[in-house]
N, C-alpha and C. Protein backbone atom coordinates (compact mmCIF):
# COMPACT_ATOMS: atom_id res chain seq x y z
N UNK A 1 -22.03 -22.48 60.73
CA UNK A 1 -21.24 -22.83 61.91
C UNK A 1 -19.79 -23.08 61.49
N UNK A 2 -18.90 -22.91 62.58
CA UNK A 2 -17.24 -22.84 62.18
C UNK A 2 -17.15 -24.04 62.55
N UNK A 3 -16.13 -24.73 61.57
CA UNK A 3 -16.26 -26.30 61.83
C UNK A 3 -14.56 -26.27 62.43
N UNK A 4 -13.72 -27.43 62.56
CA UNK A 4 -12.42 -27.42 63.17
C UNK A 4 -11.63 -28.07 61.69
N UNK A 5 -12.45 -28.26 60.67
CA UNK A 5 -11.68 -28.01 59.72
C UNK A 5 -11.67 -26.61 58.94
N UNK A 6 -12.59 -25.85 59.17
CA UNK A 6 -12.63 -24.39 58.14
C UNK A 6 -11.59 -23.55 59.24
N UNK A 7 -11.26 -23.91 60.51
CA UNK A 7 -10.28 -22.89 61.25
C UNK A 7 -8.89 -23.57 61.01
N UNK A 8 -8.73 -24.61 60.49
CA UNK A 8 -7.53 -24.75 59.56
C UNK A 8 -7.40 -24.39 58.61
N UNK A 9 -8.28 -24.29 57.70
CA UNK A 9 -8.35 -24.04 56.40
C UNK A 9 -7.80 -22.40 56.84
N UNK A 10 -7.95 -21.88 57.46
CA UNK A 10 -8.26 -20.64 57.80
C UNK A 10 -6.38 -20.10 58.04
N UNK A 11 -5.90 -20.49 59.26
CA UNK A 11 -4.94 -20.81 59.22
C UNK A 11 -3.38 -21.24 58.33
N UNK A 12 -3.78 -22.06 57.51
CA UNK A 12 -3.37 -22.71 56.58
C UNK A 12 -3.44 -21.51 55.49
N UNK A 13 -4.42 -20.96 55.21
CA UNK A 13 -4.25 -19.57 54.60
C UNK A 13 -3.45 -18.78 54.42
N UNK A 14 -3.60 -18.50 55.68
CA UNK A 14 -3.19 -17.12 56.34
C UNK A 14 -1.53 -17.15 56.74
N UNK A 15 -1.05 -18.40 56.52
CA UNK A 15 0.53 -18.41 57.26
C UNK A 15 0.97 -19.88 56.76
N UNK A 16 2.21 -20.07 56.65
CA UNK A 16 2.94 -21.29 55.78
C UNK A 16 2.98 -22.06 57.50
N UNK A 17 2.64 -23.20 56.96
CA UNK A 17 2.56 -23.96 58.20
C UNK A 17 3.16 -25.44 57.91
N UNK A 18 3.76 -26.01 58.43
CA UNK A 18 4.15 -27.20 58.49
C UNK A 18 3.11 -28.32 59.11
N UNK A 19 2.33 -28.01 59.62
CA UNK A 19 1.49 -28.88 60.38
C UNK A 19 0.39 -28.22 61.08
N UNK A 20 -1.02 -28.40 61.14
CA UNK A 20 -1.69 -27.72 61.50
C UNK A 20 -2.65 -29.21 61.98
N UNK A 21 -3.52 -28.97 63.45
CA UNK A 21 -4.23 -30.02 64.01
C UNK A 21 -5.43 -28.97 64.62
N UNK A 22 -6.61 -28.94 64.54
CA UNK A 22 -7.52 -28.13 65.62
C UNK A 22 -8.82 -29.33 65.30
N UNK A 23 -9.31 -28.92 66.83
CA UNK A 23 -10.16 -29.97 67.73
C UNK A 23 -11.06 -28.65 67.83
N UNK A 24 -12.62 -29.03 67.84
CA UNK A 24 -13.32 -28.39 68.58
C UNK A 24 -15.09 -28.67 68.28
N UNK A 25 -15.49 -27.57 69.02
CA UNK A 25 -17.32 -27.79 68.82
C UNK A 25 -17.72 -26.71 68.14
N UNK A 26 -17.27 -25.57 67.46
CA UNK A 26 -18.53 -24.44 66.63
C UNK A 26 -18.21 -23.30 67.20
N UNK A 27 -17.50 -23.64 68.72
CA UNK A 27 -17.33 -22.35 69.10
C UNK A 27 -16.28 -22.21 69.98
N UNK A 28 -15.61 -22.94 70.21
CA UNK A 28 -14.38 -23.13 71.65
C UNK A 28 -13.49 -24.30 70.19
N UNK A 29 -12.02 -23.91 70.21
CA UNK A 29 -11.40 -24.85 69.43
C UNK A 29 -9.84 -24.63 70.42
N UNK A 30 -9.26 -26.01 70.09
CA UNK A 30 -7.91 -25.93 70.17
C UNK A 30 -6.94 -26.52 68.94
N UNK A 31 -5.89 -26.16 69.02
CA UNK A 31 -5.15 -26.04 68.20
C UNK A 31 -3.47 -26.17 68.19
N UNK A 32 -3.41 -27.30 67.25
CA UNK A 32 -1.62 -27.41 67.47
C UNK A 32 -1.19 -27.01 66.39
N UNK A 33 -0.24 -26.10 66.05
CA UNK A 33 -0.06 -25.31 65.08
C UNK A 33 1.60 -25.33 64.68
N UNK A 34 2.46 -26.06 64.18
CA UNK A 34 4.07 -26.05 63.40
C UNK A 34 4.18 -25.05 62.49
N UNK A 35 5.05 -23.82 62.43
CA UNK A 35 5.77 -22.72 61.80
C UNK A 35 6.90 -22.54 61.85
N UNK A 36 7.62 -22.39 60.65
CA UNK A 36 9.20 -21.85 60.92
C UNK A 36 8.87 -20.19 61.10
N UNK A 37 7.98 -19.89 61.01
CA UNK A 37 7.19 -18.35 61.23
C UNK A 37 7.95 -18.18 63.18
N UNK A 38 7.55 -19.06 63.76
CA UNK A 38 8.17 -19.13 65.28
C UNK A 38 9.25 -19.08 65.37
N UNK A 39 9.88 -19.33 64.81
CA UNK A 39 11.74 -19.46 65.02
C UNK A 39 11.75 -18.13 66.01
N UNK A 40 12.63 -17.92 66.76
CA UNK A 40 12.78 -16.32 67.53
C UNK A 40 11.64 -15.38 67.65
N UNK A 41 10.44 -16.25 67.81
CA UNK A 41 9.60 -15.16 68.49
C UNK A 41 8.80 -15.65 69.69
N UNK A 42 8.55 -15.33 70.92
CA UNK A 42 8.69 -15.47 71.88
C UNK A 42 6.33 -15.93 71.83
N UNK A 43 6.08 -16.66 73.15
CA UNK A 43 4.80 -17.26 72.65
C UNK A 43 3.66 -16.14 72.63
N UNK A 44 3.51 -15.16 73.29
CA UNK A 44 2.64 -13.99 72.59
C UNK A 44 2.71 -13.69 70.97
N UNK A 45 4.27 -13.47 70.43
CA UNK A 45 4.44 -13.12 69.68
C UNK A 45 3.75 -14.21 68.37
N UNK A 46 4.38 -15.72 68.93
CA UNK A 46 3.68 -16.68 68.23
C UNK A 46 2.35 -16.41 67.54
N UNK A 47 1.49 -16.60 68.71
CA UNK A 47 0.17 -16.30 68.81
C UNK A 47 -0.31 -15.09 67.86
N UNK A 48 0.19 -14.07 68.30
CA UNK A 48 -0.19 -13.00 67.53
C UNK A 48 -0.04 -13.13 65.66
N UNK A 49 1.04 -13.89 65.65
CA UNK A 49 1.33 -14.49 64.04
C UNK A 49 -0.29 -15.33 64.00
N UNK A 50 -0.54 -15.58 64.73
CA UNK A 50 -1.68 -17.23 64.14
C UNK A 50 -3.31 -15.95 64.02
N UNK A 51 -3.18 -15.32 64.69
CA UNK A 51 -4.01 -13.97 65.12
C UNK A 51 -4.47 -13.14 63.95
N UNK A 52 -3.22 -12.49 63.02
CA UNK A 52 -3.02 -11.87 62.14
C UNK A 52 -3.53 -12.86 61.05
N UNK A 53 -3.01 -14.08 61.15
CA UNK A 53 -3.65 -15.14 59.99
C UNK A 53 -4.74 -15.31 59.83
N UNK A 54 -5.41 -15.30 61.03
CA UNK A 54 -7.27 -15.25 61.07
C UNK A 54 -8.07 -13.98 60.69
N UNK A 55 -7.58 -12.96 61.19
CA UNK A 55 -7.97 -12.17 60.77
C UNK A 55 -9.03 -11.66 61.63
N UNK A 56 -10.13 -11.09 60.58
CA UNK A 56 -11.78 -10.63 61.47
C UNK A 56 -12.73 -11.77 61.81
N UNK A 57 -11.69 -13.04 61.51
CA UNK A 57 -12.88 -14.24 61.94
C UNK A 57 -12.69 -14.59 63.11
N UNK A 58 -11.00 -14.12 64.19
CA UNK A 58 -11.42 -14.30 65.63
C UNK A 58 -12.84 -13.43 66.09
N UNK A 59 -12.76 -12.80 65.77
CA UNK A 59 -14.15 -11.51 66.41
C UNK A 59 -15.74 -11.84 65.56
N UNK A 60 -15.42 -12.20 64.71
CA UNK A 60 -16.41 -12.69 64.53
C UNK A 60 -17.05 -14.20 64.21
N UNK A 61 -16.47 -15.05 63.76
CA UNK A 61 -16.52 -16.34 63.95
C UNK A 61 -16.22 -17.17 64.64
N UNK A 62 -14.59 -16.99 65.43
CA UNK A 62 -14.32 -17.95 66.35
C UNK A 62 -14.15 -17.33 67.83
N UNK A 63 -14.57 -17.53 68.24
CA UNK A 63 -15.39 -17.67 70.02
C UNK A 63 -13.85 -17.40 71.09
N UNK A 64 -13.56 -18.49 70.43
CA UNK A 64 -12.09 -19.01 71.87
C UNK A 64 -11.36 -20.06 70.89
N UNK A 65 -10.27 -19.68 71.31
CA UNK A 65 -8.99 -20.54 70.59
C UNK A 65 -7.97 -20.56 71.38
N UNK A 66 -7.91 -21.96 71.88
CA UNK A 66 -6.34 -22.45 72.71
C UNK A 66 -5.34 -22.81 71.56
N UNK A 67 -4.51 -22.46 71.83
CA UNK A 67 -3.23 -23.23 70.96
C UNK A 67 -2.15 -23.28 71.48
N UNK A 68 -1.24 -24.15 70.84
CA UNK A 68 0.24 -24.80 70.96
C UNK A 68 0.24 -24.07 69.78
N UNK A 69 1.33 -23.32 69.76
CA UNK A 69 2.34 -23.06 68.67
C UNK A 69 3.95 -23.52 69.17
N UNK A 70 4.48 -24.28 67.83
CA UNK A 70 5.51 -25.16 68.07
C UNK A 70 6.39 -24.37 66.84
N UNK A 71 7.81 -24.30 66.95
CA UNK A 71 8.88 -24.49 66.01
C UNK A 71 8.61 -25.82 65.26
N UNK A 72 9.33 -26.04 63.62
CA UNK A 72 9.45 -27.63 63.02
C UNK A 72 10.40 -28.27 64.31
N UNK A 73 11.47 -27.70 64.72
CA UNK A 73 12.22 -28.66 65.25
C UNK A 73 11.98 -29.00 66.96
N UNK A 74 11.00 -28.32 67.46
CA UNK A 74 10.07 -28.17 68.72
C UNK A 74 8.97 -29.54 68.28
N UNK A 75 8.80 -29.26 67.01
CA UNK A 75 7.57 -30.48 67.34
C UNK A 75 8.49 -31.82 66.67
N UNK A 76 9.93 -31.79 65.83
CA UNK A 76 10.52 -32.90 65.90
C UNK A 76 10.80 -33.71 67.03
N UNK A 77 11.13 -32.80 67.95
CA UNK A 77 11.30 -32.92 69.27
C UNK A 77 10.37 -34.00 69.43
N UNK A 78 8.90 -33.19 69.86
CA UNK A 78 8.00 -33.96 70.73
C UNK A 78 7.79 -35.27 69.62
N UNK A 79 7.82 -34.92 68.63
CA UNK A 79 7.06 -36.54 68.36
C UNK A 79 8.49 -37.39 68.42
N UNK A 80 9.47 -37.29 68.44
CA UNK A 80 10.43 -38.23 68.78
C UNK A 80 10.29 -39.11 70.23
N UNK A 81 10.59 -38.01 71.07
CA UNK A 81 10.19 -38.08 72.16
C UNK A 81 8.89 -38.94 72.80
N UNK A 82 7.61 -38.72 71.88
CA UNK A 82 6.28 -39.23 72.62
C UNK A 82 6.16 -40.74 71.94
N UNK A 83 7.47 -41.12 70.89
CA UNK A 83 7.56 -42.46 70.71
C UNK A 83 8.28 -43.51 71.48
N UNK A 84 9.72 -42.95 72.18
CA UNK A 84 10.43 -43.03 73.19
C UNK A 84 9.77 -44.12 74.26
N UNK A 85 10.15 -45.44 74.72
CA UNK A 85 9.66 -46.03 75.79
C UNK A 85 8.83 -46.71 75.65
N UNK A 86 8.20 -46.84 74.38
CA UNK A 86 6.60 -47.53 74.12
C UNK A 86 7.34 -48.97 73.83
N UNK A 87 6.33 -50.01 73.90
CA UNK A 87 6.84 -51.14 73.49
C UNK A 87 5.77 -51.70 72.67
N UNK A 88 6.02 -52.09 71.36
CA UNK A 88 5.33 -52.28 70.59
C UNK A 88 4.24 -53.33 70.43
């Protein structure tokens, strides 16, 4: 069974990543994924980078895969941001 750490591992492989997060059950995963690989490429194109990284294990191992693909400075962004307002 595909666990939601072997589709990082997988990932992490396949493409220089700054940050890699995936959630899932064996067969449906999601996925937050940081690349300077994204810089100027539009979110199909993203995707298709994370695609190429997997390889023959979308078709045959992994089922369904949601993802966020983020720029480094897209996800500096958000985690700045999702600290913003909190009170400690």
């Amino acid at each position: 069974m595909v666990t939601p750490e072997s589709v990082e591992r997988y990932i992490r492989e396949g493409m220089p990543c700054e940050h890699v997060q995936v959630q899932g059950d064996g067969a449906h995963f999601d996925a937050i994924i940081v690349s300077a690989e994204f810089r100027g490429r539009n979110r199909v194109q993203q995707h298709q980078v994370v695609y190429r990284a997997l390889g023959d294990r979308m078709r045959e191992e992994i089922h369904a895969l949601s993802m966020q693909t983020l720029t480094p400075e897209q996800w500096a962004e958000r985690q700045s941001s999702s600290g913003s307002g909190r009170v400690g």
